[in-house]
Protein backbone atom coordinates (compact mmCIF):
# COMPACT_ATOMS: atom_id res chain seq x y z
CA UNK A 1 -90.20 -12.23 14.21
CA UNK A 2 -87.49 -15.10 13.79
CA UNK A 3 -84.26 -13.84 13.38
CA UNK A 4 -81.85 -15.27 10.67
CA UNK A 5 -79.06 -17.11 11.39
CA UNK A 6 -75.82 -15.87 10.02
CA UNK A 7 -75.36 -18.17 7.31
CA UNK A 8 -79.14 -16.87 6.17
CA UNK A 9 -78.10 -13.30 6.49
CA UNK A 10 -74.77 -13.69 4.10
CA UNK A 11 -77.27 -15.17 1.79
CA UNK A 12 -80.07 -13.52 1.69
CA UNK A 13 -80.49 -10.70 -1.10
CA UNK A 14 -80.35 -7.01 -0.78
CA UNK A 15 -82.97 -5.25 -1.93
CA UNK A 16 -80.45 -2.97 -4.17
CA UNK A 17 -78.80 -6.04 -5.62
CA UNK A 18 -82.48 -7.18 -6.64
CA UNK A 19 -83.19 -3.87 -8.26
CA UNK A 20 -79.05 -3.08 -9.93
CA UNK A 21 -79.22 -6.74 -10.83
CA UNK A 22 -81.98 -7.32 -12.73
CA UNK A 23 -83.19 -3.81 -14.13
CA UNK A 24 -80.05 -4.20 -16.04
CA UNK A 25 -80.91 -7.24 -17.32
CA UNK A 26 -84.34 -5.70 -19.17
CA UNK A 27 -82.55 -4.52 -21.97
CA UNK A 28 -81.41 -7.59 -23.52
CA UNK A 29 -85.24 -8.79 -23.07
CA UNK A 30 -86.58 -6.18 -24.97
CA UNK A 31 -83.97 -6.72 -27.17
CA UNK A 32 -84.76 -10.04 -28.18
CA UNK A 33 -88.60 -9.49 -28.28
CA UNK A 34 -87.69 -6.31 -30.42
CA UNK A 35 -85.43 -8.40 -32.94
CA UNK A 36 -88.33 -10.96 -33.90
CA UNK A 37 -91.52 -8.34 -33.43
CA UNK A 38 -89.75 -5.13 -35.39
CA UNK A 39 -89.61 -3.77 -38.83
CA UNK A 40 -86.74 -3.43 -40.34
CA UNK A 41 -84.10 -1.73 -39.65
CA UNK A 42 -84.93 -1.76 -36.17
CA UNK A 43 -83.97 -5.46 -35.46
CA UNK A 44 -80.59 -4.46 -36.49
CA UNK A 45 -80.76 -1.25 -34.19
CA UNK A 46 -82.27 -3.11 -31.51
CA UNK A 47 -78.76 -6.37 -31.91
CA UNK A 48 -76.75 -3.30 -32.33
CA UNK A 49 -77.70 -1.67 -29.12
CA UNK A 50 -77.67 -4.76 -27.16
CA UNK A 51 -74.20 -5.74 -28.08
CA UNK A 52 -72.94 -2.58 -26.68
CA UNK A 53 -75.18 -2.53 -23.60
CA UNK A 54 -73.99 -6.10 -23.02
CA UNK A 55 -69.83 -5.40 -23.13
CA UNK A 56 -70.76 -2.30 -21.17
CA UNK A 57 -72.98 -4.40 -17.78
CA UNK A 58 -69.92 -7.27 -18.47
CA UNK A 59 -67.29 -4.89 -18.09
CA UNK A 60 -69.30 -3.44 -14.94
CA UNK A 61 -69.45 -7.21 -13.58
CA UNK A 62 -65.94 -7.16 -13.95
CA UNK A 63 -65.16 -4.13 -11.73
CA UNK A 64 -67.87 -5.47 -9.34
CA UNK A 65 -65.87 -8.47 -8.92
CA UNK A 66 -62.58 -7.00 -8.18
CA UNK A 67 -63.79 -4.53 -6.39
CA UNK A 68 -65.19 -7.14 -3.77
CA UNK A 69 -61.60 -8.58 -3.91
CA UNK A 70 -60.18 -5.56 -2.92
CA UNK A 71 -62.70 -4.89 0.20
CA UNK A 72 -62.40 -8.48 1.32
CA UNK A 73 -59.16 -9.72 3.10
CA UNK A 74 -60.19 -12.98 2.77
CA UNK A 75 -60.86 -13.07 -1.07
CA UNK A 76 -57.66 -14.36 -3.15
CA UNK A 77 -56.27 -11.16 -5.02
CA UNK A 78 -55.42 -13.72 -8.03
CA UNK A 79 -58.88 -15.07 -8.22
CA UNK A 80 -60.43 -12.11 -8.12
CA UNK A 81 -57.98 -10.57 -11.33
CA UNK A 82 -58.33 -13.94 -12.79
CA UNK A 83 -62.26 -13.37 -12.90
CA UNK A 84 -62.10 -9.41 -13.96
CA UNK A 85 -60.13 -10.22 -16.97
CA UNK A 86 -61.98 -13.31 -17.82
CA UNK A 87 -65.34 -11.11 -18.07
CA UNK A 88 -63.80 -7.57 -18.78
CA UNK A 89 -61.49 -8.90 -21.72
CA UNK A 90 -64.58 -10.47 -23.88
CA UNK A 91 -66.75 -7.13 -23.33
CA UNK A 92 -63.88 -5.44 -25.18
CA UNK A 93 -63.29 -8.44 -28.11
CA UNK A 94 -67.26 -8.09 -28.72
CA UNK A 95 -67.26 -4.43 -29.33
CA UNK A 96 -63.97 -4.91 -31.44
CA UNK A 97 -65.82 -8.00 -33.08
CA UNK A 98 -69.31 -6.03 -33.66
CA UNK A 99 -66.77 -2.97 -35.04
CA UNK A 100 -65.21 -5.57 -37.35
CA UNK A 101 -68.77 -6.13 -38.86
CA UNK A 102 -68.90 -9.41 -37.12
CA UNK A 103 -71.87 -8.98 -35.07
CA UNK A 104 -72.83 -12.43 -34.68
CA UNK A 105 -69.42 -13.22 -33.50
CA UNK A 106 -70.03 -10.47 -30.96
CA UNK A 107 -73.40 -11.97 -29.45
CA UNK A 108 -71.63 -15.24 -29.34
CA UNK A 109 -68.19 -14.01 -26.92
CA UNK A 110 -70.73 -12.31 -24.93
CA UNK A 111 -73.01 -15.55 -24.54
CA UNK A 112 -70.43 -17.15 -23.18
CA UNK A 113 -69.26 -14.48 -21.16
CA UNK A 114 -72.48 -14.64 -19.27
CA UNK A 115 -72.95 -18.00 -19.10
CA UNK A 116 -69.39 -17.70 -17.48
CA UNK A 117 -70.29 -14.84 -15.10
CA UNK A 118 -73.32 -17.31 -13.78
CA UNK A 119 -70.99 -20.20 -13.27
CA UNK A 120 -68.03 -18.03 -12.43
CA UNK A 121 -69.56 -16.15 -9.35
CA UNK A 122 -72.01 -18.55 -7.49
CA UNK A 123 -68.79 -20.88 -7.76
CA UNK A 124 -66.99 -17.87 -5.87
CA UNK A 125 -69.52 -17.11 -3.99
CA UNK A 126 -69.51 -20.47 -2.02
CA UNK A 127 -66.10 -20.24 -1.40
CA UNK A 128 -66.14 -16.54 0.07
CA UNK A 129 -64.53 -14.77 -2.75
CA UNK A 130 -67.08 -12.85 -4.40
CA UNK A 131 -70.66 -11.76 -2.21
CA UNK A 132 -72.24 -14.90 -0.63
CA UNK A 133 -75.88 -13.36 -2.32
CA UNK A 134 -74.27 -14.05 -6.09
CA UNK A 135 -74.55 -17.73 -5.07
CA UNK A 136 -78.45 -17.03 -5.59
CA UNK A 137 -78.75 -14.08 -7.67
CA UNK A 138 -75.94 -14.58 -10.44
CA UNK A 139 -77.18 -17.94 -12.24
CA UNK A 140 -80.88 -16.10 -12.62
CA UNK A 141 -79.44 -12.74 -13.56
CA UNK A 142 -77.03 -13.94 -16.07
CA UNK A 143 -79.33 -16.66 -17.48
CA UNK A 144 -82.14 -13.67 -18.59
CA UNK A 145 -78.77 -11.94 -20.32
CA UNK A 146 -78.25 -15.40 -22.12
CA UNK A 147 -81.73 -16.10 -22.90
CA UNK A 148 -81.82 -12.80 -24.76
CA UNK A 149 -78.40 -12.79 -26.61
CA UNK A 150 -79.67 -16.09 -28.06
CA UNK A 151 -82.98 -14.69 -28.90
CA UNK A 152 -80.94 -12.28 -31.13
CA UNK A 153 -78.65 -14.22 -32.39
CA UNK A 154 -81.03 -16.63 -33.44
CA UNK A 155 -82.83 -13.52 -35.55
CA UNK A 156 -79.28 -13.03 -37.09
CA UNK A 157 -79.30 -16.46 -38.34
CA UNK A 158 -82.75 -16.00 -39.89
């Protein structure tokens, strides 16, 4: 068996970070397929839930992030606040938003928070601040939490 040179082994994927980091993802999926394929009410339910769910896995990304800042030296304490409050502050503006009866408001802060997270961590990831894995698994994780936010926001606009 060939063995992996460092650089490999930093990037290749644990098996748990396959399984925590795209099982969550599923949600926002069904989500989307349940918006467009449901009778009403439950496309409402079904953008309801998924607004909460998403604040709740962005606000998770956000303590996963500084976590990893605080268990490695080398990661820069600012960036690593920086990127908490960039992802943990929307999760809490969409719930307010969705509160406020502004639901597509909601979906929209937490599009963009994703879209941030994938950009955010690979970007970090490179440079040894966040897991050298979210270089690979971020974009595609984030990206299926996009794809579905759009899917029902798209239904709102309908």
């Amino acid at each position: 068996m060939r063995e992996l040179s460092t650089s490999q082994q930093e990037d290749k994927v644990p098996l748990d970070s396959l399984i925590f980091g795209y099982e969550p993802m599923m949600p926002f999926l069904a989500a989307a397929i349940g918006v467009w394929l449901m009778p009403p009410p439950w496309p409402n339910v079904a953008r309801d839930m998924v607004t909460f769910w998403g604040a709740l896995i962005i606000a998770f990304v956000a303590g996963v992030r500084r976590g990893f800042g605080f268990g490695a030296p080398a990661a820069p304490t600012s960036a690593a606040i920086a990127a908490m409050l960039l992802y943990f502050v929307p999760a809490g503006l969409a719930l307010l938003l969705h509160w406020a009866d502004l639901p597509v408001l909601a979906l929209a802060v937490l599009i963009a928070s994703y879209a941030l997270v994938a950009i955010l961590d690979a970007r970090a990831a490179k440079a040894g601040s966040a897991p050298a894995h979210f270089a690979r698994i971020r974009p595609a994780q984030m990206m299926i939490a996009v794809v579905g936010l759009v899917a029902v926001l798209a239904h709102s606009w309908t």
